[in-house]
N, C-alpha and C. Protein backbone atom coordinates (compact mmCIF):
# COMPACT_ATOMS: atom_id res chain seq x y z
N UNK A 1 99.22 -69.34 105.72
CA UNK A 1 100.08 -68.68 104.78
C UNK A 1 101.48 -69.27 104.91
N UNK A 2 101.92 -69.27 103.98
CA UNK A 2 103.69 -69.74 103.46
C UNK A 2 104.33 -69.15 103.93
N UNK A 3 105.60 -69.06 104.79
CA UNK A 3 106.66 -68.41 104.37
C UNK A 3 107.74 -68.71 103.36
N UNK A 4 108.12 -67.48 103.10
CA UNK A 4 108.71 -67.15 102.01
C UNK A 4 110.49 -67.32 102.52
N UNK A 5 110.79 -68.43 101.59
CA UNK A 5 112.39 -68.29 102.02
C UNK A 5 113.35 -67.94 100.90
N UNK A 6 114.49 -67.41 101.34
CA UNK A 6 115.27 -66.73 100.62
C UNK A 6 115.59 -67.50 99.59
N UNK A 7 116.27 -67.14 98.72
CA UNK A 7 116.63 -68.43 97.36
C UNK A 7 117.91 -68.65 97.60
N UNK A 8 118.77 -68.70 98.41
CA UNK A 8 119.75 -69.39 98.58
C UNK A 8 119.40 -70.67 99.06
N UNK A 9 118.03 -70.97 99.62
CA UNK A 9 117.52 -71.85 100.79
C UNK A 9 117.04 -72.70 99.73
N UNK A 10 116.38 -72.35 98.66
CA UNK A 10 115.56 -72.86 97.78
C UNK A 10 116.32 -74.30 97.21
N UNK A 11 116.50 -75.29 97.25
CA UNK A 11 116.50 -76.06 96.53
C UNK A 11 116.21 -76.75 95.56
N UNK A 12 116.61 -77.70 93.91
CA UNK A 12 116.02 -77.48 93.37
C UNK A 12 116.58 -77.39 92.09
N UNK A 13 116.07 -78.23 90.62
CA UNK A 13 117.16 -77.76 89.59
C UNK A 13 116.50 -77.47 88.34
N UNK A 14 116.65 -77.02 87.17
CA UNK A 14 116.04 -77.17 85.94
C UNK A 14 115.91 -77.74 84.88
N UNK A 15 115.25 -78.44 84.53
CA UNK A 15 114.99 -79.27 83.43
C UNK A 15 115.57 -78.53 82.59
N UNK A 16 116.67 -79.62 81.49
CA UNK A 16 117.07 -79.28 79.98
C UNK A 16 116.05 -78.13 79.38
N UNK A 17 114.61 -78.66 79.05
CA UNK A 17 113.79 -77.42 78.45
C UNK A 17 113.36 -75.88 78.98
N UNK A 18 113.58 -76.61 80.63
CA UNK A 18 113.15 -75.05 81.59
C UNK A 18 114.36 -74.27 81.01
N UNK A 19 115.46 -74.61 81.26
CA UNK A 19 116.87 -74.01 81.05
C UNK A 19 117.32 -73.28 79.60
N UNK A 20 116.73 -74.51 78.44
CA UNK A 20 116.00 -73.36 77.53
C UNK A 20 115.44 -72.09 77.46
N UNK A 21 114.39 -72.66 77.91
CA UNK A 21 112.88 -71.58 77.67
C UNK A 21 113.83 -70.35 78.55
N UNK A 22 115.02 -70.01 79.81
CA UNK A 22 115.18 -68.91 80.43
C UNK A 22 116.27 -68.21 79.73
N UNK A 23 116.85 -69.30 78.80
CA UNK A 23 117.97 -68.39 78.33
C UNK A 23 118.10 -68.07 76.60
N UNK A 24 116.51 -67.77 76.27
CA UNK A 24 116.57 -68.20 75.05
C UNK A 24 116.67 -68.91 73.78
N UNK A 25 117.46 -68.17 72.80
CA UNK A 25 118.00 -69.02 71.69
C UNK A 25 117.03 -69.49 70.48
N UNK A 26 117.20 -69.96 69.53
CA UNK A 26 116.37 -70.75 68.53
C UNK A 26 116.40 -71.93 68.30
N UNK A 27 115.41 -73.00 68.69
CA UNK A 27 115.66 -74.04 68.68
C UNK A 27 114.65 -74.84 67.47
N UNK A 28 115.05 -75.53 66.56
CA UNK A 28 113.86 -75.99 65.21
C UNK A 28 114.80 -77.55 65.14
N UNK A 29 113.54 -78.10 65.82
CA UNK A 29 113.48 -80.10 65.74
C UNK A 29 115.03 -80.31 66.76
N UNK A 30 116.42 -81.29 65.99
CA UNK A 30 117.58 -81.11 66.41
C UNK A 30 118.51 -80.29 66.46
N UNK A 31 117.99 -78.90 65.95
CA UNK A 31 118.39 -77.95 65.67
C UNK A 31 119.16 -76.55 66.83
N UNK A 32 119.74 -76.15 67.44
CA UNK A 32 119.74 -75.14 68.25
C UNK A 32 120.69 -74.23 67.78
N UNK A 33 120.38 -72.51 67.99
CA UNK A 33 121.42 -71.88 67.51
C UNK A 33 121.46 -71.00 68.72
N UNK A 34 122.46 -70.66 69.39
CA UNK A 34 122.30 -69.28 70.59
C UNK A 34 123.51 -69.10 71.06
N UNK A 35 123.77 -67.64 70.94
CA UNK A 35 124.92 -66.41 71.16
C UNK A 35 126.54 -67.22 70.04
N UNK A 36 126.10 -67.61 68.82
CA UNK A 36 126.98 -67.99 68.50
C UNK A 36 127.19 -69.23 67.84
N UNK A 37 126.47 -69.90 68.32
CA UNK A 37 126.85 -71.31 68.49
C UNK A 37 126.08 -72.01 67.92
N UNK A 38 126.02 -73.14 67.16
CA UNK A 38 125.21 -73.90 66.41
C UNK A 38 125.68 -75.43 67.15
N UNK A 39 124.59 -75.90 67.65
CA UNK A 39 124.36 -77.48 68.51
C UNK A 39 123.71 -77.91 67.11
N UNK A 40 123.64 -79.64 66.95
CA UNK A 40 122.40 -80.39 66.33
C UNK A 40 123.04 -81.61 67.07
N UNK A 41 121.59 -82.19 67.86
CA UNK A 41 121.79 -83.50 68.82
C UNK A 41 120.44 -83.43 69.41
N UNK A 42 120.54 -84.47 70.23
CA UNK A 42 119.44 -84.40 71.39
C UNK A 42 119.76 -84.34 72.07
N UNK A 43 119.23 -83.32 73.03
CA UNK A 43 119.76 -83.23 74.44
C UNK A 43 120.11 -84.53 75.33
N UNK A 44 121.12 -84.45 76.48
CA UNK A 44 121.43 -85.57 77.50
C UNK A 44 122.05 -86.69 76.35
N UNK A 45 121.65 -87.01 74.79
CA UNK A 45 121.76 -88.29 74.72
C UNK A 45 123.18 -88.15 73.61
N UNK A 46 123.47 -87.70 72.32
CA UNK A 46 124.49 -87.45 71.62
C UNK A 46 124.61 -86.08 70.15
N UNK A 47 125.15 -85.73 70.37
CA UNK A 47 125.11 -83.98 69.27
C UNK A 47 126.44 -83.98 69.18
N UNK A 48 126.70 -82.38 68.23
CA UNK A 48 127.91 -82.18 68.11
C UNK A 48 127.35 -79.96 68.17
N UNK A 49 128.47 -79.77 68.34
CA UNK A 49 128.15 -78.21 68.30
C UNK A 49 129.65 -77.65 67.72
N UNK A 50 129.45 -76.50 67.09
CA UNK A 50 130.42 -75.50 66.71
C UNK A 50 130.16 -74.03 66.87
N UNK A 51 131.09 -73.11 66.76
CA UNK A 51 130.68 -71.93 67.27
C UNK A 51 131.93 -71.03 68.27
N UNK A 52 132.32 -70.08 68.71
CA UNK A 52 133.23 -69.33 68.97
C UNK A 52 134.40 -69.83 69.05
N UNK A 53 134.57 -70.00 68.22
CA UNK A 53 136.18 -70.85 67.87
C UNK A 53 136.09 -72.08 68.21
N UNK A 54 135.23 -73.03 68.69
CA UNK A 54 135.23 -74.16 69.27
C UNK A 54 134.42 -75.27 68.45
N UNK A 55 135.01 -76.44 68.54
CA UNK A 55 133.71 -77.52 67.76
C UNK A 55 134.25 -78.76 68.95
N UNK A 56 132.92 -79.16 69.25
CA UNK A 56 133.03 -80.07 69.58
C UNK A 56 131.45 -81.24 70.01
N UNK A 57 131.26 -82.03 70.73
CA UNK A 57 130.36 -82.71 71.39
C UNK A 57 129.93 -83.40 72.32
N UNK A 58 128.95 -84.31 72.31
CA UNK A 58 128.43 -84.78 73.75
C UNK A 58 127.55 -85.90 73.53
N UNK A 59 127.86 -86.79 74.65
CA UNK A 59 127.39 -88.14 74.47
C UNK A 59 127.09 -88.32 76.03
N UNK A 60 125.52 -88.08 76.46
CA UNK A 60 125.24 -88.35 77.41
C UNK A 60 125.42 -87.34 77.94
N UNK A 61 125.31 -86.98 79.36
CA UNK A 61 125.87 -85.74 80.15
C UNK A 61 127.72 -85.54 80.22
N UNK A 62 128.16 -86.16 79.22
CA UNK A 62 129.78 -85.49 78.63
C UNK A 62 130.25 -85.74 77.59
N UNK A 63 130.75 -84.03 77.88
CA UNK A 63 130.95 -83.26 76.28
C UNK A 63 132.48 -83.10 76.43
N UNK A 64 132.63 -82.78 75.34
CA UNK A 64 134.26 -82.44 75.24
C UNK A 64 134.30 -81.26 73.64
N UNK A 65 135.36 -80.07 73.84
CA UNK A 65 135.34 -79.54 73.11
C UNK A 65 136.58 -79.03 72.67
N UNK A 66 137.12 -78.97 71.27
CA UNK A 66 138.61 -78.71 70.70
C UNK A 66 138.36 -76.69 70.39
N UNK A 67 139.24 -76.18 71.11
CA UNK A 67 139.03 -74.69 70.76
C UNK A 67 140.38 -74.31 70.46
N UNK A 68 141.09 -74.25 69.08
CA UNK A 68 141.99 -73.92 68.81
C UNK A 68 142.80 -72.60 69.36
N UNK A 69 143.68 -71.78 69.34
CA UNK A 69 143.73 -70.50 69.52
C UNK A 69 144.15 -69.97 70.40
């Protein structure tokens, strides 16, 4: 039998889609919409998003975003 270790111990990260699938949202083709916010891109590679006062995007793992206000 295993022991069971605490999840601070756990190491370990989530895939773009796992990270999805836990936090919801609606996602259709390049499409994503959740708490607000409207993405269209592909993940990791280049998109643009708008949504709570903010528009901006991402090219690769960096994004940058203009939030007026």
């Amino acid at each position: 039998m295993s022991e069971r270790k605490p999840a601070q111990q756990i190491n370990g990260e989530l895939s773009l889609d796992q990270l999805d699938a836990a936090a919801g949202g609606l996602t259709v083709g390049p499409i994503t919409y959740e708490d607000g916010i409207l993405a269209i891109g592909i993940k990791g590679v280049i998109g643009i998003f708008v949504g709570a006062g903010c528009i901006g995007g991402w090219v690769g793992g960096t994004g940058i975003a203009y939030c007026p206000g």
